[in-house]
Protein backbone atom coordinates (compact mmCIF):
# COMPACT_ATOMS: atom_id res chain seq x y z
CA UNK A 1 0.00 0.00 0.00
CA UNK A 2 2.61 2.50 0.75
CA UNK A 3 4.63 2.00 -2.64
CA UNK A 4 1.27 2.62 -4.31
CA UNK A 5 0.74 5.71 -1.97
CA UNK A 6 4.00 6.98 -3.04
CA UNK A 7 3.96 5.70 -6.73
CA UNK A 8 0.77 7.73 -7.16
CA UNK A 9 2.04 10.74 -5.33
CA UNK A 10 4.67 11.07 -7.57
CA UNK A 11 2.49 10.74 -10.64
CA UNK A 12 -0.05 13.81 -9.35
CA UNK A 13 2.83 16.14 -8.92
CA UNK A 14 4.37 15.77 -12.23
CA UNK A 15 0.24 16.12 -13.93
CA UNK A 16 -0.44 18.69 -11.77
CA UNK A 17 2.87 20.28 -12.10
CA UNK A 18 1.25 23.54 -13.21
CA UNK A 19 -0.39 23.55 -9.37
CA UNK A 20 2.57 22.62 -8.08
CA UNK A 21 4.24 25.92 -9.35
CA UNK A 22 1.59 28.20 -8.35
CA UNK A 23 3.49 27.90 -4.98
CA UNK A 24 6.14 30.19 -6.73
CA UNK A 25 3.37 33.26 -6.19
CA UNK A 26 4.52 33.37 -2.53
CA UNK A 27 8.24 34.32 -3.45
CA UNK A 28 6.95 38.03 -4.17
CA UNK A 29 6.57 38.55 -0.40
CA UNK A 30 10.56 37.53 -0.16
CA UNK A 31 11.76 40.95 -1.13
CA UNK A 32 9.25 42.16 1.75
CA UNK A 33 10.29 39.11 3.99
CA UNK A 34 14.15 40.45 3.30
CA UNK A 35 13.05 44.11 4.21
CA UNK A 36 11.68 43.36 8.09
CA UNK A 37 14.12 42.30 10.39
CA UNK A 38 11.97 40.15 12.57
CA UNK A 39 12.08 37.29 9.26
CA UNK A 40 14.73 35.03 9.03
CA UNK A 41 14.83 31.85 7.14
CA UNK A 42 16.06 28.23 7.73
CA UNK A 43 15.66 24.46 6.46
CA UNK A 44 13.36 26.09 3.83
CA UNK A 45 11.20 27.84 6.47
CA UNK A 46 10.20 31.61 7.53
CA UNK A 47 10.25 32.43 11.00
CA UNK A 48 8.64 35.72 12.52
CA UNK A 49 10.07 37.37 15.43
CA UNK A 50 7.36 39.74 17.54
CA UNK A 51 8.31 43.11 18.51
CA UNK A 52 6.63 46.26 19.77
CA UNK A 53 7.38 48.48 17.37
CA UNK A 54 5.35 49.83 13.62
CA UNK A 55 7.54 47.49 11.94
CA UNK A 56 6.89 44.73 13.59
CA UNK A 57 2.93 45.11 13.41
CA UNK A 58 3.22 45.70 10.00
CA UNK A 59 5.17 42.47 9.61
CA UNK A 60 3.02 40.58 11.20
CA UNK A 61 0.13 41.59 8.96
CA UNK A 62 2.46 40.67 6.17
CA UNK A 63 3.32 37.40 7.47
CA UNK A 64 -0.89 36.58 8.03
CA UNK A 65 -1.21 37.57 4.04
CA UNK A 66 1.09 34.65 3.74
CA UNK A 67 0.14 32.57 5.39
CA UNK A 68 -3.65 32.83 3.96
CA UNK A 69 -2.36 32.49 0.31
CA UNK A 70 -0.20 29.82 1.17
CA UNK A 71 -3.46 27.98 2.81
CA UNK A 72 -5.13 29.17 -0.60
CA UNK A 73 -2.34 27.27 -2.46
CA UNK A 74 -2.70 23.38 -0.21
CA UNK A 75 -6.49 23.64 -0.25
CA UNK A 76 -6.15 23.62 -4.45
CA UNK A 77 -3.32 21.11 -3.87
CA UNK A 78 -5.76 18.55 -1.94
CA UNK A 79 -8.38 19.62 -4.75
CA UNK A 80 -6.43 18.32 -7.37
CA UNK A 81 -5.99 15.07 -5.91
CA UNK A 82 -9.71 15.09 -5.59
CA UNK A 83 -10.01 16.33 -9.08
CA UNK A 84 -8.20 13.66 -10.71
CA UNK A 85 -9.53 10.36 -8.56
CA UNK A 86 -13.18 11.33 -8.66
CA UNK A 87 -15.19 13.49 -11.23
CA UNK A 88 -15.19 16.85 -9.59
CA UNK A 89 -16.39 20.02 -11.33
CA UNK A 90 -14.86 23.17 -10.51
CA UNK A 91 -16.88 25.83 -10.34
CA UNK A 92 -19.43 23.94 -8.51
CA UNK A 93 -16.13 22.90 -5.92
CA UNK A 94 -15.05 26.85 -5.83
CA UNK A 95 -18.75 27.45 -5.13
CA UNK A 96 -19.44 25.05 -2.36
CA UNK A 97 -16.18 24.68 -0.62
CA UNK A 98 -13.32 27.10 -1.40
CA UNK A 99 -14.64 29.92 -0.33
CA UNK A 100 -14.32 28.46 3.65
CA UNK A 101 -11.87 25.82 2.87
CA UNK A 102 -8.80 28.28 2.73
CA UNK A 103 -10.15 30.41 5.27
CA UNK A 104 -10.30 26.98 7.79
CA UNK A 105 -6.95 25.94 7.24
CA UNK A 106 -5.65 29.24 7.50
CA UNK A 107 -7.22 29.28 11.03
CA UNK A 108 -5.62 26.23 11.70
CA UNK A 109 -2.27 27.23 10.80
CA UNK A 110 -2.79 30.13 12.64
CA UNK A 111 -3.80 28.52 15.95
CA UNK A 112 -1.23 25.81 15.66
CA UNK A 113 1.08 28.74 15.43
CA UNK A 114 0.33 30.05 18.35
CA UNK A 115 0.43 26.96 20.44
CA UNK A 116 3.26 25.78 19.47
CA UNK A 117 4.72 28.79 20.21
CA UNK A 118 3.48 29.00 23.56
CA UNK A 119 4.66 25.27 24.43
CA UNK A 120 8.10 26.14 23.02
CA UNK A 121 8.19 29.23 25.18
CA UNK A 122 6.73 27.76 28.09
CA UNK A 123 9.26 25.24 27.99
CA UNK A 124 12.53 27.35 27.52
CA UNK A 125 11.50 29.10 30.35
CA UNK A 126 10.61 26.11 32.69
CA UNK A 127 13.82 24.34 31.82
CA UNK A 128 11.54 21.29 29.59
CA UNK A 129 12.78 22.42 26.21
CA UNK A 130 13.08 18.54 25.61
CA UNK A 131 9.46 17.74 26.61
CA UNK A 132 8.07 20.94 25.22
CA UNK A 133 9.42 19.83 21.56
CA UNK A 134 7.97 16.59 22.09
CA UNK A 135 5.29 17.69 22.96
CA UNK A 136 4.86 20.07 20.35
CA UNK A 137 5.21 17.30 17.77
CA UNK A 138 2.39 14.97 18.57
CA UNK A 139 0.04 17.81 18.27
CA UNK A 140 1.72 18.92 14.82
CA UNK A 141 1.23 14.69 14.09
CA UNK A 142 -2.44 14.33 15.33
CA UNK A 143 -3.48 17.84 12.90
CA UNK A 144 -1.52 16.60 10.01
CA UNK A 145 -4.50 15.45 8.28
CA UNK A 146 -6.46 17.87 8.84
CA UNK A 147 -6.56 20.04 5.52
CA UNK A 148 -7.69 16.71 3.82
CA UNK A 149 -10.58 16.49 6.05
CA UNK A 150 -11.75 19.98 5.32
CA UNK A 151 -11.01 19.75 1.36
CA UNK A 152 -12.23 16.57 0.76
CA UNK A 153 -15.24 16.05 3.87
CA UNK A 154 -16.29 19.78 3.93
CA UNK A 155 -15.54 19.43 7.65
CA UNK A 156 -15.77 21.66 10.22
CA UNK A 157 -11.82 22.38 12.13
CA UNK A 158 -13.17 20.22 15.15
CA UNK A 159 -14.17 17.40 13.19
CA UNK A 160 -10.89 17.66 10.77
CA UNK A 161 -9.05 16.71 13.84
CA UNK A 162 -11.16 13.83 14.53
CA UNK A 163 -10.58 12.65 11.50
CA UNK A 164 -6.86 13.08 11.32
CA UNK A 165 -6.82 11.21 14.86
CA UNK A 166 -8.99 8.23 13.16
CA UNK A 167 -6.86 8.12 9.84
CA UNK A 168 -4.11 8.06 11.83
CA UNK A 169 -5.50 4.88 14.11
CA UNK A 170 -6.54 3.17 11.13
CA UNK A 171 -3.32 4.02 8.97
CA UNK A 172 -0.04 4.17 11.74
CA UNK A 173 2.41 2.57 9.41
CA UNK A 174 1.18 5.13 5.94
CA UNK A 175 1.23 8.31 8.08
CA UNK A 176 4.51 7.52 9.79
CA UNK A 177 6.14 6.75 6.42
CA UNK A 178 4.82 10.34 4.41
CA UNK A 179 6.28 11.69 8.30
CA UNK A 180 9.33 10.66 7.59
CA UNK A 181 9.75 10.73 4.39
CA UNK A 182 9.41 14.52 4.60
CA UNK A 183 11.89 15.07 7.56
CA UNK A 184 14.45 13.14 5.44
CA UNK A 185 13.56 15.80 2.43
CA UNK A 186 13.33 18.60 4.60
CA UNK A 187 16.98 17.24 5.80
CA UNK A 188 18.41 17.23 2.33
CA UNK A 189 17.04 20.94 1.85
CA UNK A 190 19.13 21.76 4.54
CA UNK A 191 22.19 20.46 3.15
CA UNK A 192 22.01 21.96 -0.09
CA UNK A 193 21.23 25.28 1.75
CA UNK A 194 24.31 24.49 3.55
CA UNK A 195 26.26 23.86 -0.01
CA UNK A 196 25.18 27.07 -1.76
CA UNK A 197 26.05 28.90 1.78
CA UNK A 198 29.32 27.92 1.54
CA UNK A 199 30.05 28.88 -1.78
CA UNK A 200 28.70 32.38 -1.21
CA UNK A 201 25.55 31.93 -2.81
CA UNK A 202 21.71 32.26 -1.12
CA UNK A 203 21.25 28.80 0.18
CA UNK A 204 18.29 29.95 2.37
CA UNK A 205 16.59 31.08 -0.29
CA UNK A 206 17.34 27.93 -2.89
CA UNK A 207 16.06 25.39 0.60
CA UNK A 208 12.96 27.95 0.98
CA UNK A 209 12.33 27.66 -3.38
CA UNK A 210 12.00 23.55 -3.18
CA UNK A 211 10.51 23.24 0.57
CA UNK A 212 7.25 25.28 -1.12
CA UNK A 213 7.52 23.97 -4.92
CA UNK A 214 8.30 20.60 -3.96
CA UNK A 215 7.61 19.04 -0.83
CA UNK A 216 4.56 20.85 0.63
CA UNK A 217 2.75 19.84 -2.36
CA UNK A 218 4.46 16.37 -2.76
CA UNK A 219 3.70 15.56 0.80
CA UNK A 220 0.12 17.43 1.02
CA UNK A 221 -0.71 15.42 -2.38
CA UNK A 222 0.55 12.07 -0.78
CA UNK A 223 -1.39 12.77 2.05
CA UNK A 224 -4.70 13.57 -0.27
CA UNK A 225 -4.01 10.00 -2.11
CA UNK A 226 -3.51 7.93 0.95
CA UNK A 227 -6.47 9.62 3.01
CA UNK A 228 -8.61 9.00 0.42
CA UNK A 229 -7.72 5.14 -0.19
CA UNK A 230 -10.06 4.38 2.59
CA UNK A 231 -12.83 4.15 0.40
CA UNK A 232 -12.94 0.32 -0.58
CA UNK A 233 -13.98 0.70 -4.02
CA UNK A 234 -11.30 3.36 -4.89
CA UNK A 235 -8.67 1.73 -2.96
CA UNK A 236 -8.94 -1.58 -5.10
CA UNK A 237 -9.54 0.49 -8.53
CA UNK A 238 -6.31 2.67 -7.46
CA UNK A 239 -3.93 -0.39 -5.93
CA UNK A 240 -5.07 -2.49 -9.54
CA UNK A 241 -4.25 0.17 -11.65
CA UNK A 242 -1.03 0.97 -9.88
CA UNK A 243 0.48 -2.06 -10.02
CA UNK A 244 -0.63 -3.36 -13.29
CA UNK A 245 2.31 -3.47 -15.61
CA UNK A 246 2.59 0.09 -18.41
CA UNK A 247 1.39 -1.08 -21.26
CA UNK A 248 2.45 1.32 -24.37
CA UNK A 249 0.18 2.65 -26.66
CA UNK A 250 0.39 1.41 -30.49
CA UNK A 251 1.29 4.21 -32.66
CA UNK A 252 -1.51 5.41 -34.90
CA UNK A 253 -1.67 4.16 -38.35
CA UNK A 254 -1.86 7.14 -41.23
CA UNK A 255 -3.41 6.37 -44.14
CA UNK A 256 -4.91 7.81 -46.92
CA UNK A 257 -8.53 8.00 -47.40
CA UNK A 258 -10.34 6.77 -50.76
CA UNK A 259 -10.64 10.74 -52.41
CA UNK A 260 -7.52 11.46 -51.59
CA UNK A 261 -6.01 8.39 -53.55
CA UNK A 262 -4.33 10.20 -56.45
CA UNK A 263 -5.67 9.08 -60.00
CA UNK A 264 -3.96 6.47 -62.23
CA UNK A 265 -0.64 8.29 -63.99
CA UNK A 266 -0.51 11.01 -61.59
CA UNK A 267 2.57 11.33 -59.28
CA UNK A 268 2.10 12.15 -55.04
């Protein structure tokens, strides 16, 4: 089940490579991200220092505009997953679901910023920096599902964490996998930021460019596939078609149709 999981992953992001890239919108707040001091970026990722001053409102206002688009950007990556599995129109999707669907997982991502901000804090403070990290990744674990739940359920935050904590009872060994699977990338990121660093060139910024082109969508689109597998009938369709050998296509035949033959002494 996983290599089909991962097999399939692979295949949405290279046809829905065009979605994939749309990602690339969010490097025109980089210039701003550059211009306020409280930014700085690592392992692909911006992080936002508060302050008391203008700036550092105005940053932060910034950094929410962000953080909605970038919302924007994994709700239409989930929908294309949905898209492409099961007959999905469009307009009737934008209609129905993404005007809240964006808005709901930018809420989340909001509120799991906060917390897990608070928990760090609360533990560099305390002296539990240790626990306070663990801590802080089981709840980033039991939410990791839940922009599939709101995409592809039309559920409700509360329930989208339900969810996630069900998927992740019923499918331990999947979850853990696309879990690791993107610490390892987001590992490799780092060391080619660390390469282009030490040749004098932006490596923070080249680790930021493939965390958001490739492996939020990659892993948000592996997520999509494998939470929607639990539906029996599209699981065997999906794990059939998967692993069924590539057959090539025969190459059309040209030929010539009656009135076009030319007539009897003529040349072509």
């Amino acid at each position: 089940m996983i290599d089909v999981v991962l097999k399939r992953a692979l295949e949405e992001y290279a046809s829905n490579f065009r979605v994939m890239l749309s990602f690339g919108v969010l490097f025109i707040f980089l210039p701003v991200f550059l211009f306020f001091s409280q930014f700085f970026f690592s392992s692909g990722t911006v992080f936002l220092s508060i302050n008391a001053d203008i700036l550092a409102i105005i940053g932060i206002v910034v950094a929410l505009i962000f953080l909605y688009i970038f919302s924007f950007f994994v709700s239409l990556t989930v929908y294309s997953v949905h898209r492409d599995l099961q007959t999905v129109n469009f307009d009737t999707y934008w209609d129905t679901l993404f005007k809240d669907a964006a808005l709901k997982i930018f809420f989340l991502y909001l509120v799991l910023a906060v917390v897990l901000y608070a928990i760090a804090y609360i533990g560099f403070i305390t002296g539990a920096s240790s626990w306070a990290m663990l801590i802080d990744l089981v709840i980033s674990l039991a939410v990791m599902y839940v922009p599939q739940s709101v995409v592809l359920n039309q559920a409700s935050l509360a329930e989208g964490v339900q969810r996630s904590l069900e998927f992740w009872a019923e499918n331990p060994v999947i979850s853990l996998v696309i879990f690791i699977l993107s610490v390892v990338l987001l590992l490799v990121f780092f060391g080619v930021e660390m390469f282009f660093d030490s040749i004098a060139l932006p490596g923070k910024i080249v680790s930021f460019f493939l965390v958001l082109i490739f492996l939020v969508p990659f892993t948000e689109q592996a997520k999509s596939y494998a939470y929607m597998l639990r539906v029996d009938l599209l699981r065997s369709n999906e794990v059939t078609h998967a692993r069924a050998p590539r057959i090539e296509r025969p190459k059309p035949v040209y030929s010539t149709r009656m009135r076009e033959q030319p007539r009897r002494g003529t040349k072509l």
